[in-house]
N, C-alpha and C. Protein backbone atom coordinates (compact mmCIF):
# COMPACT_ATOMS: atom_id res chain seq x y z
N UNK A 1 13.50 -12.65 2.63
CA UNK A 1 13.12 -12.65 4.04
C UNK A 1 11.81 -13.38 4.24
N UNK A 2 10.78 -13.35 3.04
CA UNK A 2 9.16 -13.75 3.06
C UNK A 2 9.83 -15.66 3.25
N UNK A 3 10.93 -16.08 2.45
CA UNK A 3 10.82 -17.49 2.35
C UNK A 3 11.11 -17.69 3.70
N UNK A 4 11.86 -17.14 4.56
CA UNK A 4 12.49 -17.61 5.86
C UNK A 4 11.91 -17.64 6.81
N UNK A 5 10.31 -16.98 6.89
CA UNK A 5 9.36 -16.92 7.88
C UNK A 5 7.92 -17.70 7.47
N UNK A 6 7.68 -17.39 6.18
CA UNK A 6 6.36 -18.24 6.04
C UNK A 6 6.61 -19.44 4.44
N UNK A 7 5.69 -20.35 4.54
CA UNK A 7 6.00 -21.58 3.81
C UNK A 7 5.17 -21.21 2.50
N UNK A 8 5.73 -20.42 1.64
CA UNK A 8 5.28 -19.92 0.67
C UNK A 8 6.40 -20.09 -0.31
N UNK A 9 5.98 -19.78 -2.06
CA UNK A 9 6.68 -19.55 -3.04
C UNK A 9 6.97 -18.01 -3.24
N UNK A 10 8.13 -17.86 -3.45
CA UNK A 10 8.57 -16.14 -3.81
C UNK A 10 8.97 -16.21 -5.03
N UNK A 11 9.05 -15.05 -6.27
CA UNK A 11 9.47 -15.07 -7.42
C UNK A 11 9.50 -13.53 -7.19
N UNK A 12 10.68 -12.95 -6.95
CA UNK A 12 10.70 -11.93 -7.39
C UNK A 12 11.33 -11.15 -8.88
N UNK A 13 10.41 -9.52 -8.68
CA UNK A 13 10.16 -8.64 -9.96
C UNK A 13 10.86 -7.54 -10.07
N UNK A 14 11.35 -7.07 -11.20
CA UNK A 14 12.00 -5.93 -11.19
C UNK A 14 11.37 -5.18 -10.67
N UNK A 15 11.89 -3.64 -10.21
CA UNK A 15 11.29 -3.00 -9.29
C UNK A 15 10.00 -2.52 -9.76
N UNK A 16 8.72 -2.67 -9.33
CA UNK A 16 7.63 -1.35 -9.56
C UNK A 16 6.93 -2.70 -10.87
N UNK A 17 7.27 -4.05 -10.86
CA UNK A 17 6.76 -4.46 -12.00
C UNK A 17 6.36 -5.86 -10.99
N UNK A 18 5.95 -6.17 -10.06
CA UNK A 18 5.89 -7.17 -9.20
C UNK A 18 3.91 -7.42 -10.16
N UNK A 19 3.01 -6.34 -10.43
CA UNK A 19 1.93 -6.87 -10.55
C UNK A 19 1.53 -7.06 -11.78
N UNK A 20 2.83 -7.22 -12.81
CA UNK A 20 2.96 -8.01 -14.13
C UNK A 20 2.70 -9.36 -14.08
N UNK A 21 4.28 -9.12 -12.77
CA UNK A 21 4.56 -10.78 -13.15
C UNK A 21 3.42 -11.45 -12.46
N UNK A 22 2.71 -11.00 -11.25
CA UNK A 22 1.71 -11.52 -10.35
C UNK A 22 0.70 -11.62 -11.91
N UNK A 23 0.18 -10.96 -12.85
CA UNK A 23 -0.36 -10.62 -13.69
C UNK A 23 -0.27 -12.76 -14.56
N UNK A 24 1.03 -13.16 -14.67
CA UNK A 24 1.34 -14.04 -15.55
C UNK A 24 1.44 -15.21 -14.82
N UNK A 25 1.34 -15.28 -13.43
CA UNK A 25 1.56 -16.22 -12.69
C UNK A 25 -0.30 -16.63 -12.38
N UNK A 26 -0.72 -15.71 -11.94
CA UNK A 26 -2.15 -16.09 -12.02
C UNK A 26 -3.15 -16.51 -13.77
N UNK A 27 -2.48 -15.91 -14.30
CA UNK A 27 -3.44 -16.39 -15.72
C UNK A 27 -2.58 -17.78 -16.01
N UNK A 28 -1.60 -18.44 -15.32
CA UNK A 28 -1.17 -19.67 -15.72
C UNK A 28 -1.37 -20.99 -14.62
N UNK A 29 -1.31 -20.08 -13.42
CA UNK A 29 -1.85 -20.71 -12.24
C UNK A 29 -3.29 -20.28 -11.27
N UNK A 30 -4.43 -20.05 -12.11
CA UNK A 30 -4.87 -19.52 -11.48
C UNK A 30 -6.10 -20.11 -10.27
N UNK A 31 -5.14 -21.79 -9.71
CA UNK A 31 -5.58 -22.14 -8.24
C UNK A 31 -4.87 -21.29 -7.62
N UNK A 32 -4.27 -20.47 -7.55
CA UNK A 32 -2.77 -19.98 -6.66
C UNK A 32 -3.79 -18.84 -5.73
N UNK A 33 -2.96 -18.63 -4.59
CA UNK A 33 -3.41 -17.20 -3.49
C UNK A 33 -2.39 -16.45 -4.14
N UNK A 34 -2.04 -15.34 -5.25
CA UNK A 34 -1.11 -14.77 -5.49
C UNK A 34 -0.92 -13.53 -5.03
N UNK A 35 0.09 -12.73 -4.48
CA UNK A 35 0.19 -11.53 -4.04
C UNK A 35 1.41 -11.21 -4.17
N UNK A 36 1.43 -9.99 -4.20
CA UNK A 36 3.00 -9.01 -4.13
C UNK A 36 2.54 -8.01 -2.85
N UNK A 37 3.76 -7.80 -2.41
CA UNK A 37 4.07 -7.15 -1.55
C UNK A 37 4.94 -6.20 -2.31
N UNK A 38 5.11 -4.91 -2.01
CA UNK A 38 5.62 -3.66 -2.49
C UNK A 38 5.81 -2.92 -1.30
N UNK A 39 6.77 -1.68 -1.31
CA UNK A 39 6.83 -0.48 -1.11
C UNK A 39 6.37 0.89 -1.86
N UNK A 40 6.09 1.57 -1.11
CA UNK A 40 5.47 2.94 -1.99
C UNK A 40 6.18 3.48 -2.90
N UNK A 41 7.41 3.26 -2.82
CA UNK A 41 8.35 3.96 -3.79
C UNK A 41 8.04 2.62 -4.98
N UNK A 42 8.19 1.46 -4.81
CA UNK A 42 7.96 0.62 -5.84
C UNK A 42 6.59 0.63 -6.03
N UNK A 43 5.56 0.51 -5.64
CA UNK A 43 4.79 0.34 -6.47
C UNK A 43 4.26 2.14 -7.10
N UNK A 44 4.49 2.65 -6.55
CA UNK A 44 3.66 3.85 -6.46
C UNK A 44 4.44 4.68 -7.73
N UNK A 45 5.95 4.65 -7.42
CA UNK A 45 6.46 5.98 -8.11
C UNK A 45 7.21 4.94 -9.04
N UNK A 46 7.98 3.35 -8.95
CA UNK A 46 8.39 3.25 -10.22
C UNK A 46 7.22 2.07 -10.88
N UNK A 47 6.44 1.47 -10.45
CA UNK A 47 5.35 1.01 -11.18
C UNK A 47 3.75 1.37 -10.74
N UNK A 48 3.37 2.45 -10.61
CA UNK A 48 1.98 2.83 -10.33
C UNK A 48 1.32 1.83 -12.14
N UNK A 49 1.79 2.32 -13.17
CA UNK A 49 1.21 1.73 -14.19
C UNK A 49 0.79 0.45 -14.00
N UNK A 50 1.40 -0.59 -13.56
CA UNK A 50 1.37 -1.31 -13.37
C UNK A 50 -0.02 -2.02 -12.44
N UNK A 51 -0.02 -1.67 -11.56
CA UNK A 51 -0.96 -1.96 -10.71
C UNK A 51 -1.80 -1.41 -11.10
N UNK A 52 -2.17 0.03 -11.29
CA UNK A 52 -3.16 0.77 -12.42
C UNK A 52 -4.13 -0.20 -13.72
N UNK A 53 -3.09 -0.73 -14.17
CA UNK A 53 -3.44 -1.63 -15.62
C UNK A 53 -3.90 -2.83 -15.22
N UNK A 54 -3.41 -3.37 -13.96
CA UNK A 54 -3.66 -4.84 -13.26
C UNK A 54 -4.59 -4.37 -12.88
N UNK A 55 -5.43 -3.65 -12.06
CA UNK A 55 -6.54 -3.23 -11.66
C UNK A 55 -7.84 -3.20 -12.65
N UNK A 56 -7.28 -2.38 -13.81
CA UNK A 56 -8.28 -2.20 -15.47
C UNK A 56 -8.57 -3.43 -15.45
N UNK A 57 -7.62 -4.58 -15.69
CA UNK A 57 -8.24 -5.25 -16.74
C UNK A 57 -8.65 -6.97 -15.08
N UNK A 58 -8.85 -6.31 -13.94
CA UNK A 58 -9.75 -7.16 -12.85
C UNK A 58 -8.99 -8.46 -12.48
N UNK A 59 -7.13 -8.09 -12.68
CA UNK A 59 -6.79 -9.31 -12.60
C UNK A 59 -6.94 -10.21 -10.88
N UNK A 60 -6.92 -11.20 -10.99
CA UNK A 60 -7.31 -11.72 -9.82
C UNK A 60 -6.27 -12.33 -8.97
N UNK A 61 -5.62 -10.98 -8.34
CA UNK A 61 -4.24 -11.27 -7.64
C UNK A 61 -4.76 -9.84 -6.19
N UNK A 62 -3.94 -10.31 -5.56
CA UNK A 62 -3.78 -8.66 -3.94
C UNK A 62 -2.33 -8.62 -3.97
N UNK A 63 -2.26 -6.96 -4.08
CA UNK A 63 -1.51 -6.62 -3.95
C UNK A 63 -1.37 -5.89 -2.56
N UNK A 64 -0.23 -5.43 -2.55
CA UNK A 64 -0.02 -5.15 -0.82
C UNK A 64 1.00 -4.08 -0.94
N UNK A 65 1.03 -2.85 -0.50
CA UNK A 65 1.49 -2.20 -0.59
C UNK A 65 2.32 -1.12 0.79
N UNK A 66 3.59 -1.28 1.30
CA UNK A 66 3.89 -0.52 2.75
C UNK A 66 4.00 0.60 2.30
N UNK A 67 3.61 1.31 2.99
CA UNK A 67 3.68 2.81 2.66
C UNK A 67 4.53 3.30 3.70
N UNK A 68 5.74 4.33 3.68
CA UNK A 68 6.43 4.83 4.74
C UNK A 68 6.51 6.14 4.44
N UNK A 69 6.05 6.64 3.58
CA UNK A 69 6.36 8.12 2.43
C UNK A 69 7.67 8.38 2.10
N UNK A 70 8.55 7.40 2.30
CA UNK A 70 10.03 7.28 1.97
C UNK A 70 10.54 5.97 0.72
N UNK A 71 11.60 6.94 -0.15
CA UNK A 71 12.11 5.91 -0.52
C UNK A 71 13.31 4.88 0.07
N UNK A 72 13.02 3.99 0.60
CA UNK A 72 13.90 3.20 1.84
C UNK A 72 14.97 2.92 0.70
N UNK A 73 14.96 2.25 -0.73
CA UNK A 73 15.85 1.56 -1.24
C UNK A 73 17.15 2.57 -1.77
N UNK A 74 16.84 3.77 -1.41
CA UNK A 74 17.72 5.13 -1.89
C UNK A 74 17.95 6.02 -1.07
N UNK A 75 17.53 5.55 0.53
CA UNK A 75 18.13 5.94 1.87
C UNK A 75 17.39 6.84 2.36
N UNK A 76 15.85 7.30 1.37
CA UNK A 76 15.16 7.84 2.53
C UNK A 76 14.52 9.14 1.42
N UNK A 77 14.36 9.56 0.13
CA UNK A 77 13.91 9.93 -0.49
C UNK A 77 12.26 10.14 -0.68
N UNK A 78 12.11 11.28 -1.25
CA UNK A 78 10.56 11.38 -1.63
C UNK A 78 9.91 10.40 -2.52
N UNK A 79 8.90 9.84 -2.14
CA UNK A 79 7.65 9.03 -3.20
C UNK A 79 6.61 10.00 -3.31
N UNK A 80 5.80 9.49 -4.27
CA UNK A 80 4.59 10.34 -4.96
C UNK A 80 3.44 10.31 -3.35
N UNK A 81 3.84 9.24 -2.43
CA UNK A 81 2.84 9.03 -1.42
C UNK A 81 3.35 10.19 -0.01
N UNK A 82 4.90 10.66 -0.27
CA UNK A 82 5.03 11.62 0.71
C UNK A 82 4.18 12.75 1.30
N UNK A 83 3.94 13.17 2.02
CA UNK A 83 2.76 14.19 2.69
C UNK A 83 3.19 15.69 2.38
N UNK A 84 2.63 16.25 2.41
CA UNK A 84 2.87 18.09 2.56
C UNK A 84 3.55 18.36 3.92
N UNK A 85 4.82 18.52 3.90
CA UNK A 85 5.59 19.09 4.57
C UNK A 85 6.61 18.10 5.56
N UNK A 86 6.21 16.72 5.11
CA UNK A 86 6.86 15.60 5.08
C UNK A 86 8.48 15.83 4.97
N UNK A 87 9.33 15.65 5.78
CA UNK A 87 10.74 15.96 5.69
C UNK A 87 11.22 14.45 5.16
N UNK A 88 11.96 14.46 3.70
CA UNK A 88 12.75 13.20 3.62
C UNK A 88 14.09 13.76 3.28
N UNK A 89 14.94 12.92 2.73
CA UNK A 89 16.46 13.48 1.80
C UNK A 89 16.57 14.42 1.44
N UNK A 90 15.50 14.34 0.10
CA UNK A 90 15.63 15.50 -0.79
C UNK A 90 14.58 16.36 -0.84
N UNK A 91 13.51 16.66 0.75
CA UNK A 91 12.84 17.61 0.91
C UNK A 91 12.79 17.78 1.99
N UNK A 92 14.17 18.23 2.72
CA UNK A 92 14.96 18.71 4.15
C UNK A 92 14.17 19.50 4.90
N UNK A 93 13.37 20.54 3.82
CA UNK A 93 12.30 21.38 4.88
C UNK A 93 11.12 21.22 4.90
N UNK A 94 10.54 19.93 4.57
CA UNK A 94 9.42 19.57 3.75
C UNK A 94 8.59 19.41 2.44
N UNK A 95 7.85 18.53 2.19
CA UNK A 95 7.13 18.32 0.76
C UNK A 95 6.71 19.59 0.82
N UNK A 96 6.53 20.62 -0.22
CA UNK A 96 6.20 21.65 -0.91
C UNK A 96 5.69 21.31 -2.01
N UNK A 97 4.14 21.17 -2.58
CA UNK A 97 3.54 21.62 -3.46
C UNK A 97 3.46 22.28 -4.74
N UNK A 98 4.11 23.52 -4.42
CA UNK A 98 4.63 24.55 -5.67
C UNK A 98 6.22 23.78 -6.43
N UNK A 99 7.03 22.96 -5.45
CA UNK A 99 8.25 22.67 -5.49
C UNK A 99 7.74 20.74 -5.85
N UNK A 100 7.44 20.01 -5.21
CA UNK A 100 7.46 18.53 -5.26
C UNK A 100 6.41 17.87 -6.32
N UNK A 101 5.24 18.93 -6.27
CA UNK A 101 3.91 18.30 -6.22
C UNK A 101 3.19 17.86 -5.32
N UNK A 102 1.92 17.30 -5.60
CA UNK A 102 1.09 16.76 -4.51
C UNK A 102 1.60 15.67 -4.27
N UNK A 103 0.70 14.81 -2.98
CA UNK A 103 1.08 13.23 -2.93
C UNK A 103 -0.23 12.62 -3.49
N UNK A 104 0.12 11.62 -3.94
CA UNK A 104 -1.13 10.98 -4.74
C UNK A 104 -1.72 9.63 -3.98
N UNK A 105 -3.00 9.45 -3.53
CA UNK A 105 -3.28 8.38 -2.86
C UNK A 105 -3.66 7.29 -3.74
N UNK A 106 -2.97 6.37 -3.71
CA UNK A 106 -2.96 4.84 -4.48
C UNK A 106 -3.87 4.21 -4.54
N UNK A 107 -4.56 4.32 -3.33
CA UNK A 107 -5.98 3.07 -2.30
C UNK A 107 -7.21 4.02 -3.25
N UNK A 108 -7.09 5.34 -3.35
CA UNK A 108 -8.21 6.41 -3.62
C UNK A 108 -8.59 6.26 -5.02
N UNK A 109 -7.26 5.90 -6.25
CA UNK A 109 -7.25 5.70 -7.54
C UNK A 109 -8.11 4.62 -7.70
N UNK A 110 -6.93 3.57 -6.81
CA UNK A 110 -7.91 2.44 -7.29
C UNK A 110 -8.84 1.93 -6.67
N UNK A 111 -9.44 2.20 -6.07
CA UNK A 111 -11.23 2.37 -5.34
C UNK A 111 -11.99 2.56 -6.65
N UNK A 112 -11.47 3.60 -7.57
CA UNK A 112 -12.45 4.06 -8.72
C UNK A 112 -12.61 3.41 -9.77
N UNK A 113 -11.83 1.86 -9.67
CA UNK A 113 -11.60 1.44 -10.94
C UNK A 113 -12.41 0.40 -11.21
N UNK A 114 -13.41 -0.15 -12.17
CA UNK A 114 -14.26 -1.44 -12.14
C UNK A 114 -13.86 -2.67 -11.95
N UNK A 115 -12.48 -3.01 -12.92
CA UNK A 115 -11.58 -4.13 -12.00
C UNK A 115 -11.23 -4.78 -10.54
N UNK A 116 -11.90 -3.75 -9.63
CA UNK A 116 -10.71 -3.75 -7.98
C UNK A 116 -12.35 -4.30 -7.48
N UNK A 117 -12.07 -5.60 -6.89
CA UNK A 117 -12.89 -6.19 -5.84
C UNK A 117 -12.50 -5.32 -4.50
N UNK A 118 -11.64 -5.49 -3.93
CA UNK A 118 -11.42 -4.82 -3.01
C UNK A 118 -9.94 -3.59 -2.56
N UNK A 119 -10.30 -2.77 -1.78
CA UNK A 119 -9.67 -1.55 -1.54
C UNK A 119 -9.40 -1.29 0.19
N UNK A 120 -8.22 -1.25 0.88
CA UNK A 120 -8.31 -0.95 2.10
C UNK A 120 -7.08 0.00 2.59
N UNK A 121 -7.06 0.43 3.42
CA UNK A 121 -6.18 1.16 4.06
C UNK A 121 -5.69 1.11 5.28
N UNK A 122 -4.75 0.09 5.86
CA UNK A 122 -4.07 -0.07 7.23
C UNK A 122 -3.10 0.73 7.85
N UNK A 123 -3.07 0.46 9.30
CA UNK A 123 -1.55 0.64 9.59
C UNK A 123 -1.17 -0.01 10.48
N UNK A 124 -0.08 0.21 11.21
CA UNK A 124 0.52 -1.01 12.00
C UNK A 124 0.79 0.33 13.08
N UNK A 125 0.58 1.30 13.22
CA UNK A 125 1.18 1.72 14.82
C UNK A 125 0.54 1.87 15.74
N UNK A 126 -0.06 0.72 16.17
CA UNK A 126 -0.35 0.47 17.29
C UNK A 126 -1.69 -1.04 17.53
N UNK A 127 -1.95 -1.59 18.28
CA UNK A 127 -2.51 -2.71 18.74
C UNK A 127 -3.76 -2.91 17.85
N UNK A 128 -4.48 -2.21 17.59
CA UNK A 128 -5.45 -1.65 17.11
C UNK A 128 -5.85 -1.83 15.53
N UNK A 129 -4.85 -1.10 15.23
CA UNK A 129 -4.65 -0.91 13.58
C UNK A 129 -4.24 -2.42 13.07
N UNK A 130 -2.90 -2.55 13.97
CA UNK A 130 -2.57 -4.38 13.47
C UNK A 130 -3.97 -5.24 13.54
N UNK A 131 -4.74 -5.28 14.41
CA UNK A 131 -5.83 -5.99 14.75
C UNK A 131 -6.58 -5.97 12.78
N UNK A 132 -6.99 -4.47 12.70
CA UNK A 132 -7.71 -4.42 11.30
C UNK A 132 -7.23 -4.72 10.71
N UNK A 133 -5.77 -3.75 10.21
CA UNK A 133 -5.32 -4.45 8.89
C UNK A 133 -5.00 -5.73 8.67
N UNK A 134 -4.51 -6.55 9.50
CA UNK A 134 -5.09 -8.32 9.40
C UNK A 134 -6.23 -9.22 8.91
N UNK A 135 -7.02 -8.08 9.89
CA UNK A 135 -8.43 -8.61 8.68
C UNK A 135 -8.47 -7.80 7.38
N UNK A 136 -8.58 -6.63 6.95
CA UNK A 136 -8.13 -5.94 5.67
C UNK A 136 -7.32 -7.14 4.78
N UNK A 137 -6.39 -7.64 5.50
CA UNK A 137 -5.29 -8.89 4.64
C UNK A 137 -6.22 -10.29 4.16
N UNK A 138 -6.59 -10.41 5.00
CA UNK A 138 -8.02 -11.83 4.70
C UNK A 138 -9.29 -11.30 3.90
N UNK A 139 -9.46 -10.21 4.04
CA UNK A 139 -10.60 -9.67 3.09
C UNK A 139 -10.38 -9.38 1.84
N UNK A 140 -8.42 -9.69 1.71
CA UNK A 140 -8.30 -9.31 0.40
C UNK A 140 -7.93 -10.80 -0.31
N UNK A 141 -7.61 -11.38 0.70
CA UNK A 141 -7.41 -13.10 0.00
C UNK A 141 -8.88 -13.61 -0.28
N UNK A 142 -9.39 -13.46 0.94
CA UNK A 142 -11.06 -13.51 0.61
C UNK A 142 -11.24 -13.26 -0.90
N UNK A 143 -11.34 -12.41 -1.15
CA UNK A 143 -11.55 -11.64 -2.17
C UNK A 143 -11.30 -12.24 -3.45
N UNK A 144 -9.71 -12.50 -3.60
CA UNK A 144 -8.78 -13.06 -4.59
C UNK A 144 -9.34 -14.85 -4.56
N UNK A 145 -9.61 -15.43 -3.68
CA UNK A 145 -10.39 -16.71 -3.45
C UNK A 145 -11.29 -16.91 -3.96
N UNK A 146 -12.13 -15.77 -4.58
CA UNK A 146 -13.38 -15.81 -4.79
C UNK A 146 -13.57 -15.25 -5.98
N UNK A 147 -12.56 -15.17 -6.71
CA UNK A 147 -12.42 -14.65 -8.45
C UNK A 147 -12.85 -13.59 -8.60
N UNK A 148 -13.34 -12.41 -7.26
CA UNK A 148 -13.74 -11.11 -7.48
C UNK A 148 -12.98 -10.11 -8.19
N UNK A 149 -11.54 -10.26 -8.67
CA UNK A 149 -10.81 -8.86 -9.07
C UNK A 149 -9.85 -8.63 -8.31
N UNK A 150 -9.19 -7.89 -8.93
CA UNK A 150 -7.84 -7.35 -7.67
C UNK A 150 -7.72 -7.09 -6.85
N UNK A 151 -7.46 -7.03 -5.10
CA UNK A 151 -8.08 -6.47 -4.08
C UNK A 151 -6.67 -5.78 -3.90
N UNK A 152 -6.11 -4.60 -3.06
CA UNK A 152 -5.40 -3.70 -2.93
C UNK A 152 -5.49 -3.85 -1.61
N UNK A 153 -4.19 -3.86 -0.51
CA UNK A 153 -4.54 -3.36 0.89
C UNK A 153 -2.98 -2.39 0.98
N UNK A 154 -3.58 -0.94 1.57
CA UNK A 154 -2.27 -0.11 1.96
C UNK A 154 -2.09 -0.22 3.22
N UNK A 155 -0.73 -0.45 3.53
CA UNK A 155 -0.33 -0.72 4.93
C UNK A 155 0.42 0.72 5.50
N UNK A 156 0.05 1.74 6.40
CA UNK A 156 1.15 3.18 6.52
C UNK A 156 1.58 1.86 7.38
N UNK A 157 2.95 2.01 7.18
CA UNK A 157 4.27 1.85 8.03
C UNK A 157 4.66 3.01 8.72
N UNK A 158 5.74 2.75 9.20
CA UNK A 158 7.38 3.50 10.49
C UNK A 158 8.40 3.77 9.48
N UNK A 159 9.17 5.18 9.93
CA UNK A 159 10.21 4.68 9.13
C UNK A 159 10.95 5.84 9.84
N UNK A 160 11.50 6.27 11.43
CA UNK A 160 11.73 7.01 11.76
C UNK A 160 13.08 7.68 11.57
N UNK A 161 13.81 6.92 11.00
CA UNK A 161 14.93 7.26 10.49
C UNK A 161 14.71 8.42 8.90
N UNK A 162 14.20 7.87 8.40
CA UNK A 162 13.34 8.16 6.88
C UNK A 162 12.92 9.68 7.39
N UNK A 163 12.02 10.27 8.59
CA UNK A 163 11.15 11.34 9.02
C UNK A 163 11.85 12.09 9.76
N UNK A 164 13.05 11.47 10.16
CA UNK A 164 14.55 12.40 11.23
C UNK A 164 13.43 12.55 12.41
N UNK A 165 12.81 11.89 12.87
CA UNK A 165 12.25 11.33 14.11
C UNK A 165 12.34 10.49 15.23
N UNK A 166 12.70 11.08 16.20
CA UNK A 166 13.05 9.73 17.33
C UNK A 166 12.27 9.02 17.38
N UNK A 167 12.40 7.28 17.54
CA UNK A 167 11.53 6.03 17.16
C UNK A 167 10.58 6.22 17.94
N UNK A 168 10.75 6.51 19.27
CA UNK A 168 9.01 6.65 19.94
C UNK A 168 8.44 6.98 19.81
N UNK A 169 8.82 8.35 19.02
CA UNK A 169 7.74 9.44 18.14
C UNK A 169 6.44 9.03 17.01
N UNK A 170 7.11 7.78 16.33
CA UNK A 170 7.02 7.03 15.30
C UNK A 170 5.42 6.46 14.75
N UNK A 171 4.86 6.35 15.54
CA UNK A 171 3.60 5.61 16.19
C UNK A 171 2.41 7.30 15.83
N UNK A 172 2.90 8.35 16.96
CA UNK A 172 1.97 9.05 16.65
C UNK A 172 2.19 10.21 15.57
N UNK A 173 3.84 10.21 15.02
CA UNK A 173 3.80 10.52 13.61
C UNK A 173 2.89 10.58 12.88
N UNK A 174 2.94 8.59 12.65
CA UNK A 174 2.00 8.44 11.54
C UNK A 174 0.29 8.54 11.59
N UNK A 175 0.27 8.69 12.99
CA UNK A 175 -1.18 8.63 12.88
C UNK A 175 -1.61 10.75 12.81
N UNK A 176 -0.95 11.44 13.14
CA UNK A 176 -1.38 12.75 13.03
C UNK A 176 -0.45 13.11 11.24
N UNK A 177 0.75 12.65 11.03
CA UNK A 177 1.24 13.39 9.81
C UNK A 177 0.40 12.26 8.58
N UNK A 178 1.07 10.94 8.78
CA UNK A 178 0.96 10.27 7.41
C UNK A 178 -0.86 9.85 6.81
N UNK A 179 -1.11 9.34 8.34
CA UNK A 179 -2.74 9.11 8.32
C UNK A 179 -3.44 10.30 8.15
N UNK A 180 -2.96 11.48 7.96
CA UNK A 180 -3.63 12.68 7.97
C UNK A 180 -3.99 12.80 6.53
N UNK A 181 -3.00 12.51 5.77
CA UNK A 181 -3.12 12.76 4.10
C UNK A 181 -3.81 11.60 3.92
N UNK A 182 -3.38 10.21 4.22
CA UNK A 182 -4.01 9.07 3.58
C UNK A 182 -4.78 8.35 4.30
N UNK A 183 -6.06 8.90 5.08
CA UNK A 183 -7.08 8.39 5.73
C UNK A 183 -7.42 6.18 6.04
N UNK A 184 -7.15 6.16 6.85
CA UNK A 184 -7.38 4.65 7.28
C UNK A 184 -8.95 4.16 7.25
N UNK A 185 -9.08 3.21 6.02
CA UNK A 185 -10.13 2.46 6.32
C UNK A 185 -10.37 1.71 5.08
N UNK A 186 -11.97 1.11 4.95
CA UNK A 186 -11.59 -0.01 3.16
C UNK A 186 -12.88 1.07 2.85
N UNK A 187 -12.10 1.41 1.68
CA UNK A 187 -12.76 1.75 0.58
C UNK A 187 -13.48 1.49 -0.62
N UNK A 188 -13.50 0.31 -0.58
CA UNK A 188 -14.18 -0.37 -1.95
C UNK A 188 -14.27 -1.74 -1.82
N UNK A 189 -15.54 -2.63 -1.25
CA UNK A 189 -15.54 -3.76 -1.01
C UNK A 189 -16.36 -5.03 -2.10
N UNK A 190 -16.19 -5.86 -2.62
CA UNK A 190 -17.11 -6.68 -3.08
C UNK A 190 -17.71 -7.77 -2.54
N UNK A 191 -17.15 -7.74 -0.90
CA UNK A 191 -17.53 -8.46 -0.08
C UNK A 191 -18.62 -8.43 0.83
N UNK A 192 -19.36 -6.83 0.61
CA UNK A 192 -20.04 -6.50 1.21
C UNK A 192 -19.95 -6.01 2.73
N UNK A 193 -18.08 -5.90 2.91
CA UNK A 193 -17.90 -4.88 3.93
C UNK A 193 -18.19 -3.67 4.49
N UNK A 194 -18.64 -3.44 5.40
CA UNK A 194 -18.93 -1.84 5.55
C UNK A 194 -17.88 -1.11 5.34
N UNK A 195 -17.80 0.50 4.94
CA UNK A 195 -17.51 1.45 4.56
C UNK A 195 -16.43 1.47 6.28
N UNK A 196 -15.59 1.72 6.61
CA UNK A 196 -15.10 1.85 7.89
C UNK A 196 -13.74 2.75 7.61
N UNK A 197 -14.06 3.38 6.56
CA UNK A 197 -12.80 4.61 6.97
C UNK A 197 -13.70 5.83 8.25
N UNK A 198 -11.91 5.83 8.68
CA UNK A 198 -12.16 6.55 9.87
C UNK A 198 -12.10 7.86 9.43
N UNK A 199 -12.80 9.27 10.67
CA UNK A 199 -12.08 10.45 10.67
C UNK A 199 -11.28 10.38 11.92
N UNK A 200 -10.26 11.56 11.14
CA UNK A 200 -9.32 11.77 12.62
C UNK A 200 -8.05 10.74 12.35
N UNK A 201 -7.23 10.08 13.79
CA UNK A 201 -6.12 9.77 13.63
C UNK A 201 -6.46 8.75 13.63
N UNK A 202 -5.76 7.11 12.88
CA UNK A 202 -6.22 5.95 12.94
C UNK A 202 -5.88 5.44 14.17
């Protein structure tokens, strides 16, 4: 879909392993703007290592990550990024804790890591959020332009089908359920961005 809208090269990765190959494409090309784009279920629950290890060792790629707290490619399943009480497939009455586990924030890990030039946290529901996380997206090419390290941007997505939510709902879902667990803003800059996570709903 990425070739049919913008004038770019695509190589895609087995699932959850996109920031390997981003990993081998930059240490061979490394004039390139390289990035992967992911879902939470891919990067998070079948390659968190991955991006984890790409992060360690400061490779100089952005990764991009949609977050919906669903697994879309398996019709709507739990990821490690699902919320507490989050309704998907296979947690009909909600994420439970004692039963699922916690959800683990991705952007929060790797904020902590010496590798990661940059760290941010977007979303898209509503005028606003698109406005930032756009720049969040340039602050991370920025970033990758400038041989700083890995930069990370999380995007919360929609996924109202995924939440058994009517679509209009969708918007302030995510900003009271999903943005509630995974707070909107950049967390770790080498650009000398200000600190701009928000409290409250993004």
């Amino acid at each position: 879909a990425f070739s049919n809208n913008l004038d770019v090269e695509v190589l895609q990765a087995l699932h959850g392993r996109a920031p390997s190959v981003a990993t081998g494409v930059i240490r061979m090309r490394p004039e390139l703007a390289v990035v992967t784009i992911q879902g939470d279920g891919d990067m998070a629950n079948e390659g968190l290592q991955e991006v984890l290890h790409a992060a360690a060792r400061g490779e100089n790629i952005v990764c991009i990550m949609l977050n919906n707290g669903v697994f879309g490619e398996t019709g709507g399943h739990l990821t490690v990024t699902t919320t507490i009480g989050q309704r998907t497939k296979n947690t009909i009455e909600g994420r439970d804790a004692a039963e699922h586990g916690n959800p683990i924030g991705v952007a929060e890990l790797l904020a902590q890591i010496d590798g990661v030039a940059y760290v941010a946290r977007g979303a898209v529901n509503d005028a606003g959020n698109v406005a930032r996380t756009k720049r969040m997206i340039v602050d991370a090419l920025t970033a990758q332009q400038q041989g700083l390290g890995l930069a990370f941007v999380e995007i919360l997505t929609m996924c109202p089908t995924g939440w058994f939510i009517p679509t209009d709902e969708a918007p302030d879902y995510l900003a009271e359920t999903i943005a509630g667990t995974h707070a909107v803003g950049v967390l770790r800059s080498a650009l000398g961005t200000p600190d701009s996570r928000q409290s409250g709903s993004p």
